[in-house]
N, C-alpha and C. Protein backbone atom coordinates (compact mmCIF):
# COMPACT_ATOMS: atom_id res chain seq x y z
N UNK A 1 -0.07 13.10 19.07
CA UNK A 1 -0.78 11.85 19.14
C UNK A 1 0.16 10.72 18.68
N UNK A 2 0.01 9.78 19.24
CA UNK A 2 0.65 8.31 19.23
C UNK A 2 0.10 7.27 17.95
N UNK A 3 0.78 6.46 17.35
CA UNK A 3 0.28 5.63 16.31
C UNK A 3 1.22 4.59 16.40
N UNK A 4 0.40 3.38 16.43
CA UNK A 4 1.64 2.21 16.19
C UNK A 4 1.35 1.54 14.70
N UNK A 5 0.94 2.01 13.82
CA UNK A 5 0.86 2.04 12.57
C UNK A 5 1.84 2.89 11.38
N UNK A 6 2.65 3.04 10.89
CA UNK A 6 3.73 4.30 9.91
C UNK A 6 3.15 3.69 8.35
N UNK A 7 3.35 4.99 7.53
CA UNK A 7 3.62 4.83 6.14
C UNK A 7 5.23 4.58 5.98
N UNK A 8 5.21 3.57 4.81
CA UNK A 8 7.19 3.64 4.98
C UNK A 8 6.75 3.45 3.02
N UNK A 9 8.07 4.22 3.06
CA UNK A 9 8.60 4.15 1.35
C UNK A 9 9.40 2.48 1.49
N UNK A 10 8.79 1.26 0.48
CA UNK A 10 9.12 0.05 0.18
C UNK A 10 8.52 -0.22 -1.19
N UNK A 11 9.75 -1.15 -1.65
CA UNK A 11 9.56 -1.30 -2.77
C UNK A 11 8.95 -0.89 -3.98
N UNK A 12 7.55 -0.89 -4.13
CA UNK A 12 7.66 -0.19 -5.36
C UNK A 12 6.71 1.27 -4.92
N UNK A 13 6.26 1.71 -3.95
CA UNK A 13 5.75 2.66 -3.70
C UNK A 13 5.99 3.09 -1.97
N UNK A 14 4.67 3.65 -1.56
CA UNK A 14 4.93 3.69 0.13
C UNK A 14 3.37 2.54 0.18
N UNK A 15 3.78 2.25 1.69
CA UNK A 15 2.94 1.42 2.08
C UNK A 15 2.26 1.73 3.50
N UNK A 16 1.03 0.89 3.99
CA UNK A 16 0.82 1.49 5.52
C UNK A 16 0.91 -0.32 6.04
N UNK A 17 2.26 -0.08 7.13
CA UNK A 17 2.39 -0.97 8.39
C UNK A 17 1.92 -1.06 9.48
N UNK A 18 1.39 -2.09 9.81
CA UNK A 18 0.42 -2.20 11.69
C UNK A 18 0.82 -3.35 11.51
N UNK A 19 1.55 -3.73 13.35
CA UNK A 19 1.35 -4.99 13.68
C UNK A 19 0.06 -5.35 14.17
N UNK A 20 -0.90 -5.99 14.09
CA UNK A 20 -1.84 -6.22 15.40
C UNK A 20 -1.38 -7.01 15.79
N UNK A 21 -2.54 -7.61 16.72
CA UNK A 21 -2.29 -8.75 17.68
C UNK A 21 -2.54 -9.94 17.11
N UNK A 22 -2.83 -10.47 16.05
CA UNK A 22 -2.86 -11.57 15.21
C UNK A 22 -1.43 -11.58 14.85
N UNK A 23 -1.14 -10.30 14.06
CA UNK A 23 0.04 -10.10 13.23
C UNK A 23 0.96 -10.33 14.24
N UNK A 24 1.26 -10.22 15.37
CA UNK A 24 2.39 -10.35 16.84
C UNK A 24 2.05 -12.06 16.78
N UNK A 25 1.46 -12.36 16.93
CA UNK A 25 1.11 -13.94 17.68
C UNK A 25 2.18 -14.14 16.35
N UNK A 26 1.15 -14.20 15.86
CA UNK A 26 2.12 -15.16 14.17
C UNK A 26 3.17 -14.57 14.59
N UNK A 27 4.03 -13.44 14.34
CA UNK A 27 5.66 -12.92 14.07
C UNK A 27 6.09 -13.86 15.23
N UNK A 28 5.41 -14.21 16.35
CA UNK A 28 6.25 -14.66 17.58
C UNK A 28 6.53 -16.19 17.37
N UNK A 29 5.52 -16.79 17.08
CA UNK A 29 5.40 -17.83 16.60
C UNK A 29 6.17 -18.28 14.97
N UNK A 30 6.47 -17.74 14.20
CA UNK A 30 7.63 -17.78 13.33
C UNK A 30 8.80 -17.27 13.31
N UNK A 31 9.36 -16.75 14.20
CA UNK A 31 10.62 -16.54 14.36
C UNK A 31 11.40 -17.03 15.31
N UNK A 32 10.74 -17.98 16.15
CA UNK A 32 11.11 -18.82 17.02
C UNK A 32 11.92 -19.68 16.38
N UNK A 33 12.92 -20.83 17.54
CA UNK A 33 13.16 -21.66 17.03
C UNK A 33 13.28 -22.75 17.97
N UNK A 34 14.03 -24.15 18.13
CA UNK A 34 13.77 -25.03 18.89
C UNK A 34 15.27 -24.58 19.69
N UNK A 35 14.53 -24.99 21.32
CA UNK A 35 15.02 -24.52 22.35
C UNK A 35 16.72 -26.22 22.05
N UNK A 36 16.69 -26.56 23.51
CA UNK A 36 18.12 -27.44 23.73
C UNK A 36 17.45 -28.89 23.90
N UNK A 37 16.12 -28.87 24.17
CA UNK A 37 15.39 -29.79 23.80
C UNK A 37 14.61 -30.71 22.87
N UNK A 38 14.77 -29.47 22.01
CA UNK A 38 14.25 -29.97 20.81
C UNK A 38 12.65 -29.12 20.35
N UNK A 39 12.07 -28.27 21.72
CA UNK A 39 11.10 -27.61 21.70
C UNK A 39 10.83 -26.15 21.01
N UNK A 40 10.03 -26.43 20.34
CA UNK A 40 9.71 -25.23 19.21
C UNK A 40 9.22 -24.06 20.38
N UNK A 41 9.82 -23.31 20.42
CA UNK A 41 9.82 -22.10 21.36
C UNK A 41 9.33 -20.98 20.22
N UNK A 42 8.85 -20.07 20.60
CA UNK A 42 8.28 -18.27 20.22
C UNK A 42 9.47 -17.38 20.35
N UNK A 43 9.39 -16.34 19.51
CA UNK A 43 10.61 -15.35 20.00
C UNK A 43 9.70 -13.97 20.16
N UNK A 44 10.07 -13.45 21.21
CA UNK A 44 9.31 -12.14 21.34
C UNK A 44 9.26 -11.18 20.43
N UNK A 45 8.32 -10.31 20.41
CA UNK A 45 8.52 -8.75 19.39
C UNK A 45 9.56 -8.22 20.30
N UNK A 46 9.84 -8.41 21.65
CA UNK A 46 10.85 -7.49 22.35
C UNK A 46 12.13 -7.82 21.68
N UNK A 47 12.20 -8.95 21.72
CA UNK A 47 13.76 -9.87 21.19
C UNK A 47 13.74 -9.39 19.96
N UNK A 48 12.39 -9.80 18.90
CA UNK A 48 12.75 -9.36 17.63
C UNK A 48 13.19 -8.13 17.16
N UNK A 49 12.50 -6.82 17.79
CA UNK A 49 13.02 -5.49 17.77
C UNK A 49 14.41 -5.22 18.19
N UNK A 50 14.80 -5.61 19.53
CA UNK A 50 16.35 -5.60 19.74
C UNK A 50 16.85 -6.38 18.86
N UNK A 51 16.93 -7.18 17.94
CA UNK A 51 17.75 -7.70 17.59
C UNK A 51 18.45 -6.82 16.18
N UNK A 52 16.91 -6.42 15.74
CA UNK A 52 16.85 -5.16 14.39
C UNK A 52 17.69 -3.92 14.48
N UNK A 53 17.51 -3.92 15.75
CA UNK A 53 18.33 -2.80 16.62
C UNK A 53 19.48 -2.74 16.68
N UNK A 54 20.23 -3.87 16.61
CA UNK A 54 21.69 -3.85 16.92
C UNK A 54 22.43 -3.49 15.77
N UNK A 55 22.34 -3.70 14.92
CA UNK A 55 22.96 -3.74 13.40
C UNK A 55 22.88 -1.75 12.75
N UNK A 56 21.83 -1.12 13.68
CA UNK A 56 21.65 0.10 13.33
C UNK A 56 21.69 1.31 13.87
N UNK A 57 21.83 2.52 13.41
CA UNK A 57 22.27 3.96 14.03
C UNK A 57 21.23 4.61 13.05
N UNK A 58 21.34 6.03 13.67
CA UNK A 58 20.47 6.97 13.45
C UNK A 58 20.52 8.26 11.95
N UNK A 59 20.31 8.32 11.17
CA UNK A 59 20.71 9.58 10.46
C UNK A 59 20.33 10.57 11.44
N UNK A 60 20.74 11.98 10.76
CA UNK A 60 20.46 12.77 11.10
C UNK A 60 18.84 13.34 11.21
N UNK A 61 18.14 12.82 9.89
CA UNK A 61 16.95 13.32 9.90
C UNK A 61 15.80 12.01 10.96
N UNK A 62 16.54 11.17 11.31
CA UNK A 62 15.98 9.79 12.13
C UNK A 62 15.41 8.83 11.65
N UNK A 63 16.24 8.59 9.94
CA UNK A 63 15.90 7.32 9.24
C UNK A 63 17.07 6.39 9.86
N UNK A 64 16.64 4.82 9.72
CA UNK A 64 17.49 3.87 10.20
C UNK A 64 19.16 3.67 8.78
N UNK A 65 20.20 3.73 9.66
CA UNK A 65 21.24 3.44 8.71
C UNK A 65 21.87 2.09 9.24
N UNK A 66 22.29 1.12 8.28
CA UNK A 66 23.04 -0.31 8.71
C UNK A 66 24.62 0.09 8.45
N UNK A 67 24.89 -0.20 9.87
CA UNK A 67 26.10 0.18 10.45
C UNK A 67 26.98 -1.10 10.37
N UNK A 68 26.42 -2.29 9.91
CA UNK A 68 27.54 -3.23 9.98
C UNK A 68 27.21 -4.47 11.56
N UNK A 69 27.32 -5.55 11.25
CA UNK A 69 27.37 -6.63 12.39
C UNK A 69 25.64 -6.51 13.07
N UNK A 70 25.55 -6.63 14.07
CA UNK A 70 23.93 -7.13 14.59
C UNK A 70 23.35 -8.49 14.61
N UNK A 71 22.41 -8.71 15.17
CA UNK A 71 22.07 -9.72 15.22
C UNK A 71 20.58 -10.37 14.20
N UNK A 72 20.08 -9.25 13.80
CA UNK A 72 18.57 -9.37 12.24
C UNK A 72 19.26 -10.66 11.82
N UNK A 73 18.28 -11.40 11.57
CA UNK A 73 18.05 -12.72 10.46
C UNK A 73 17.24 -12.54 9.84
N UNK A 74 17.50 -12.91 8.39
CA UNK A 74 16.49 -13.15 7.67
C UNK A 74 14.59 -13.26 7.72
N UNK A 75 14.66 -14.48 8.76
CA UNK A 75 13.64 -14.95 8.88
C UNK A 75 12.68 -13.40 8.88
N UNK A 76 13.27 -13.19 10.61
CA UNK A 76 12.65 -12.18 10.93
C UNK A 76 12.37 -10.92 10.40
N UNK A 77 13.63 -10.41 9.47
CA UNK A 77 13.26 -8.94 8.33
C UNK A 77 12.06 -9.76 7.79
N UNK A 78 12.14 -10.45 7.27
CA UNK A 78 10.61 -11.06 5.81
C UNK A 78 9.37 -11.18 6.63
N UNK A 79 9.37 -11.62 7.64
CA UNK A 79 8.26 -12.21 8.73
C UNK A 79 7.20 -10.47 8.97
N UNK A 80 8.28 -10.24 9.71
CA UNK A 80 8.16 -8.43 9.97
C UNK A 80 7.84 -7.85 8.75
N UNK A 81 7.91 -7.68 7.52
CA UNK A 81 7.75 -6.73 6.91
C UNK A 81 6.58 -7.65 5.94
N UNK A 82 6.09 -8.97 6.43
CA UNK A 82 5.42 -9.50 5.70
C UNK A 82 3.81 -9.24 6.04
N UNK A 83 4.02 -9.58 7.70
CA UNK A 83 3.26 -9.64 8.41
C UNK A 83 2.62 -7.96 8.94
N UNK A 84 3.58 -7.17 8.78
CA UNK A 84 3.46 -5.44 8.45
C UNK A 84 2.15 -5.08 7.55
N UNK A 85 2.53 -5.98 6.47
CA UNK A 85 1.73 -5.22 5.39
C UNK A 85 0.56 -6.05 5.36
N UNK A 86 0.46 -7.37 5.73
CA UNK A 86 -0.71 -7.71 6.46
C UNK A 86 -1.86 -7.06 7.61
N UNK A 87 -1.21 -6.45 8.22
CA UNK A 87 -2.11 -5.70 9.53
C UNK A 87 -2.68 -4.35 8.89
N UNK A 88 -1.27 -3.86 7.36
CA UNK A 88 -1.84 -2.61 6.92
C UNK A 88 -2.68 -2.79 5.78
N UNK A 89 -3.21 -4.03 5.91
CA UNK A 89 -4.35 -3.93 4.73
C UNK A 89 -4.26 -4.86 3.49
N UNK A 90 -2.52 -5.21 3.30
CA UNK A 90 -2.60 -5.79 1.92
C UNK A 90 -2.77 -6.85 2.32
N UNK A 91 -3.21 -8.27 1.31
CA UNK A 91 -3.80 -9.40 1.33
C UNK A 91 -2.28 -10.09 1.27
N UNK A 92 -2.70 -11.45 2.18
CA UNK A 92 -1.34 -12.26 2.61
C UNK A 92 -0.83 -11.93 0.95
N UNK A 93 -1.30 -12.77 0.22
CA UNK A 93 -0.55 -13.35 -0.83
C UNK A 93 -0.27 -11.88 -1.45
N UNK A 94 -0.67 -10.68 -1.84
CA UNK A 94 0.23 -9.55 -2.27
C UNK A 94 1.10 -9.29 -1.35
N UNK A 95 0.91 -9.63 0.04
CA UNK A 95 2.41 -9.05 1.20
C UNK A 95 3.50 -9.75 1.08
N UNK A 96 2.82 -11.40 0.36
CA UNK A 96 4.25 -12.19 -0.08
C UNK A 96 4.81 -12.12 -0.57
N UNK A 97 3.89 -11.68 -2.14
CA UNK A 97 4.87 -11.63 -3.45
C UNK A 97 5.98 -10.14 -3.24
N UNK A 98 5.12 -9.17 -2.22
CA UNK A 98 5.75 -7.69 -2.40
C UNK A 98 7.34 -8.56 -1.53
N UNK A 99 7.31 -8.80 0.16
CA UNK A 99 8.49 -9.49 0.05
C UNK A 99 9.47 -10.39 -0.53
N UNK A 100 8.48 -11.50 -1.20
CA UNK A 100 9.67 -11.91 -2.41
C UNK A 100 10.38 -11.16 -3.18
N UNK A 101 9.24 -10.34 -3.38
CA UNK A 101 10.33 -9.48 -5.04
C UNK A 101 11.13 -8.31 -4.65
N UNK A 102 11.14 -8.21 -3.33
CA UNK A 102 11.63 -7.01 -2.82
C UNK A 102 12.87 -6.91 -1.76
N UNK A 103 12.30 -7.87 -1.39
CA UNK A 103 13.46 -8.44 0.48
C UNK A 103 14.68 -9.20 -0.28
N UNK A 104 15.69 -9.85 0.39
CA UNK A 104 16.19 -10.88 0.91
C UNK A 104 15.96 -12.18 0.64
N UNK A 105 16.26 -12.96 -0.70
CA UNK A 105 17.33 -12.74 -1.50
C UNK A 105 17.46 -12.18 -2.87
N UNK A 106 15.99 -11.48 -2.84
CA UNK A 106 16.01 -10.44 -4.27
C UNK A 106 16.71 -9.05 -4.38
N UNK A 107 17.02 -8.42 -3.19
CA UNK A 107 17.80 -7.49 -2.89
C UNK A 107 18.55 -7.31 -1.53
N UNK A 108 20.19 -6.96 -1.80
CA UNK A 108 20.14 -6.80 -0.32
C UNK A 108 19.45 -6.46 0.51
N UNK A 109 20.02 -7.80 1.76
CA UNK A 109 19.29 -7.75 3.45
C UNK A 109 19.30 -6.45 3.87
N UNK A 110 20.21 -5.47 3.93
CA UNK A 110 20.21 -4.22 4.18
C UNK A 110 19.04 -3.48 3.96
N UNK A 111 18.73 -3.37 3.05
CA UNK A 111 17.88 -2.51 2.56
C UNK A 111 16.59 -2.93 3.19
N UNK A 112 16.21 -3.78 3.48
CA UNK A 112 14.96 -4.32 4.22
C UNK A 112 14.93 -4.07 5.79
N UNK A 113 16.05 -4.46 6.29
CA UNK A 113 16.09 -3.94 7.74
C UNK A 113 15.83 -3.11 8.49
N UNK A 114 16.11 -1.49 7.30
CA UNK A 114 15.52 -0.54 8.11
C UNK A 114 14.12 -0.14 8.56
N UNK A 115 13.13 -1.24 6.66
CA UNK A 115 11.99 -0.85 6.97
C UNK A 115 11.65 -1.89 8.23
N UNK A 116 12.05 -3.30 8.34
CA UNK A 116 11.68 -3.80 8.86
C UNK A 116 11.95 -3.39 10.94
N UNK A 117 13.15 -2.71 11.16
CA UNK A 117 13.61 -2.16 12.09
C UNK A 117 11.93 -0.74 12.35
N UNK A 118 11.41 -0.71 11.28
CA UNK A 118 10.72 1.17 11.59
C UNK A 118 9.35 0.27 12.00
N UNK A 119 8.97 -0.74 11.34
CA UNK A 119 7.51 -1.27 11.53
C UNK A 119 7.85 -1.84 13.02
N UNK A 120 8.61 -2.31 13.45
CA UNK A 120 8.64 -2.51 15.06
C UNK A 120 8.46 -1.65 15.69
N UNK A 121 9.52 -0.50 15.43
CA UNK A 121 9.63 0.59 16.64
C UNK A 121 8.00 0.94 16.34
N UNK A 122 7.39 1.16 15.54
CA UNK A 122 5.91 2.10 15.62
C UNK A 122 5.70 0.93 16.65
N UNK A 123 5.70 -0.52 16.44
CA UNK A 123 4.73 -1.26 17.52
C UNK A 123 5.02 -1.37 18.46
N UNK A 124 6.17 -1.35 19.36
CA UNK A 124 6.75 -1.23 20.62
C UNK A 124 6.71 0.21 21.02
N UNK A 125 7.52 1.03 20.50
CA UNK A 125 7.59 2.49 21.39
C UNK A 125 6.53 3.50 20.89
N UNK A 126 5.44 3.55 19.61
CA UNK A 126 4.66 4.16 18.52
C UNK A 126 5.37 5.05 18.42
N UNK A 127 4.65 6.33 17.15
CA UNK A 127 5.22 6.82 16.29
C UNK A 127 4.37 8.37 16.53
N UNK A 128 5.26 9.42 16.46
CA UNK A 128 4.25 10.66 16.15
C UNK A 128 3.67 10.81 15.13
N UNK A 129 2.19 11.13 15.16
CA UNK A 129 1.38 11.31 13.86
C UNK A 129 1.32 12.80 13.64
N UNK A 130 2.06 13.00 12.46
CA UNK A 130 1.89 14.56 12.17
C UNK A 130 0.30 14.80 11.67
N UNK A 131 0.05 16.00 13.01
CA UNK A 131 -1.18 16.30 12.21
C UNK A 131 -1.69 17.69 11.33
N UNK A 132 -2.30 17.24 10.16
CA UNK A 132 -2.68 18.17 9.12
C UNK A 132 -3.02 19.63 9.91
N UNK A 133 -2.53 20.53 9.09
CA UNK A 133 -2.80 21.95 9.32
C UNK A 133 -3.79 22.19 9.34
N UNK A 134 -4.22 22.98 10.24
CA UNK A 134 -5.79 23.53 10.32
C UNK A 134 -6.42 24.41 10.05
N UNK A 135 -6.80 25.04 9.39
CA UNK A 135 -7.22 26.51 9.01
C UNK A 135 -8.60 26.85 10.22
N UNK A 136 -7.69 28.03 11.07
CA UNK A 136 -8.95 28.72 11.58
C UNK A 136 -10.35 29.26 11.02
N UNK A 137 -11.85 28.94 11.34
CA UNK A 137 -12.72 29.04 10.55
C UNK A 137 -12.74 30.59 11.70
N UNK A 138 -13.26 31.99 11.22
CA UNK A 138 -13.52 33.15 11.33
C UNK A 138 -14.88 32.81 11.73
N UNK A 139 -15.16 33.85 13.15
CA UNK A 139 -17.53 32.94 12.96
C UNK A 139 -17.57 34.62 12.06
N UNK A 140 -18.81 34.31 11.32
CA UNK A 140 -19.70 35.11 10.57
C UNK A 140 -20.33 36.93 11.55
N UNK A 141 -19.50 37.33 11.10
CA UNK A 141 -20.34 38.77 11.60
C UNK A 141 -21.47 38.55 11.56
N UNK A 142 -22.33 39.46 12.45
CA UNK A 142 -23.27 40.24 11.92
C UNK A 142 -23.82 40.96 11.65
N UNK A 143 -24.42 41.55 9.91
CA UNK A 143 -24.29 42.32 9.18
C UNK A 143 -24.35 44.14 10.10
N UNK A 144 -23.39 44.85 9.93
CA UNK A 144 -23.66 45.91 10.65
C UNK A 144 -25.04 46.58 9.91
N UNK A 145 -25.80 47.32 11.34
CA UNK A 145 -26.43 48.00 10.93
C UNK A 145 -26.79 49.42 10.48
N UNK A 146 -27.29 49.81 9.45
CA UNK A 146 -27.14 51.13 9.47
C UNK A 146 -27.61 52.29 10.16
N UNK A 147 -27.68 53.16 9.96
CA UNK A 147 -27.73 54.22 10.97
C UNK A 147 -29.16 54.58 11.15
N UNK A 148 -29.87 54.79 10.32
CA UNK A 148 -31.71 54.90 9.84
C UNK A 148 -32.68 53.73 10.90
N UNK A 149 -31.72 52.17 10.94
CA UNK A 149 -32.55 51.06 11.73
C UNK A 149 -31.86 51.39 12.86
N UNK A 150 -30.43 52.10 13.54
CA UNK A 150 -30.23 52.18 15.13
C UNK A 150 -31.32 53.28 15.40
N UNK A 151 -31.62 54.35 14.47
CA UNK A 151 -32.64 55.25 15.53
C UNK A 151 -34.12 54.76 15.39
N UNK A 152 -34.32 53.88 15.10
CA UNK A 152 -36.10 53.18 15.31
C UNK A 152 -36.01 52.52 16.60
C-alpha cells in the first residue's frame, strides 16, 4: 500500500509529514519568486522536489545523503519541512518554533535537506507503508465427540 504521508526522525524526536493540498498551495506560493517582470510567480512541488534532488544520492539502506552542490535553498528546506509538519498535525506555531530551533540557521542546511528531500518524495512518488504482522486467528473446533453420543 501507498502513503504520501512518512514518519521521519527530526529534531528532537520522530514526527508524522503530509503535504495536503492547502499545505502544496502555500509551499507553491512561498517559494516562488518574482519572474523578469517584476511578477511574483509560484514554484512548483515538481521544481521544488527536483531541486532537493540534485544535491543528493542514495545510502545503501535508502536514506538521503548530501553529496555536495545542488540547487535546495533555504527558503524551500524550512517551507517544506514547516509546512510538513503542518499537514502532520502539529500546530503552525509548534512547526515554526520546531524549524527555527532545528533547520537552517540553527543547524546545518544539510541536515535538514534530507528530511526535507523525504517529505516530498512521499508527496510526489508516495511511500511503502509497512504493514504490521498478522497473526493467523485458528477457527474454533468443534468439541469432539465421544464415543457413547456417536452410537445414539
Amino acid at each position: 500500500m501507498v502513503d504520501t504521508a512518512v514518519d521521519l526522525k527530526f529534531a528532537d524526536g520522530e514526527y508524522h509529514f503530509a503535504l495536503l493540498l492547502p499545505q502544496i498551495f502555500e509551499l507553491e506560493r512561498n517559494c516562488g519568486g518574482l519572474d523578469n517582470d517584476g511578477v511574483r510567480r509560484g514554484k512548483s512541488v515538481f521544481q521544488i522536489y527536483d531541486e532537493l534532488s540534485a544535491g543528493l544520492g542514495l545510502s545503501v539502506d535508502d536514506a538521503p545523503v548530501f553529496m555536495g552542490g545542488g540547487r535546495a535553498n533555504a527558503k524551500d528546506i524550512r517551507e517544506t519541512i514547516r509546512l510538513g509538519l503542518i499537514g502532520g498535525g502539529q500546530t503552525p506555531i509548534d512547526a515554526k518554533q520546531l524549524v527555527d530551533d532545528y533547520c537552517f540557521p540553527a543547524r546545518p542546511m544539510a541536515e535538514c535537506l534530507g528530511v526535507a528531500w523525504a517529505i516530498m518524495r512521499a508527496t510526489i512518488e508516495g511511500v511503502e507503508v509497512k504493514k504490521k504482522p498478522t497473526t493467523a486467528v485458528k477457527p474454533k473446533r468443534k468439541p469432539a465427540q465421544n464415543r457413547s453420543e456417536k452410537a445414539q
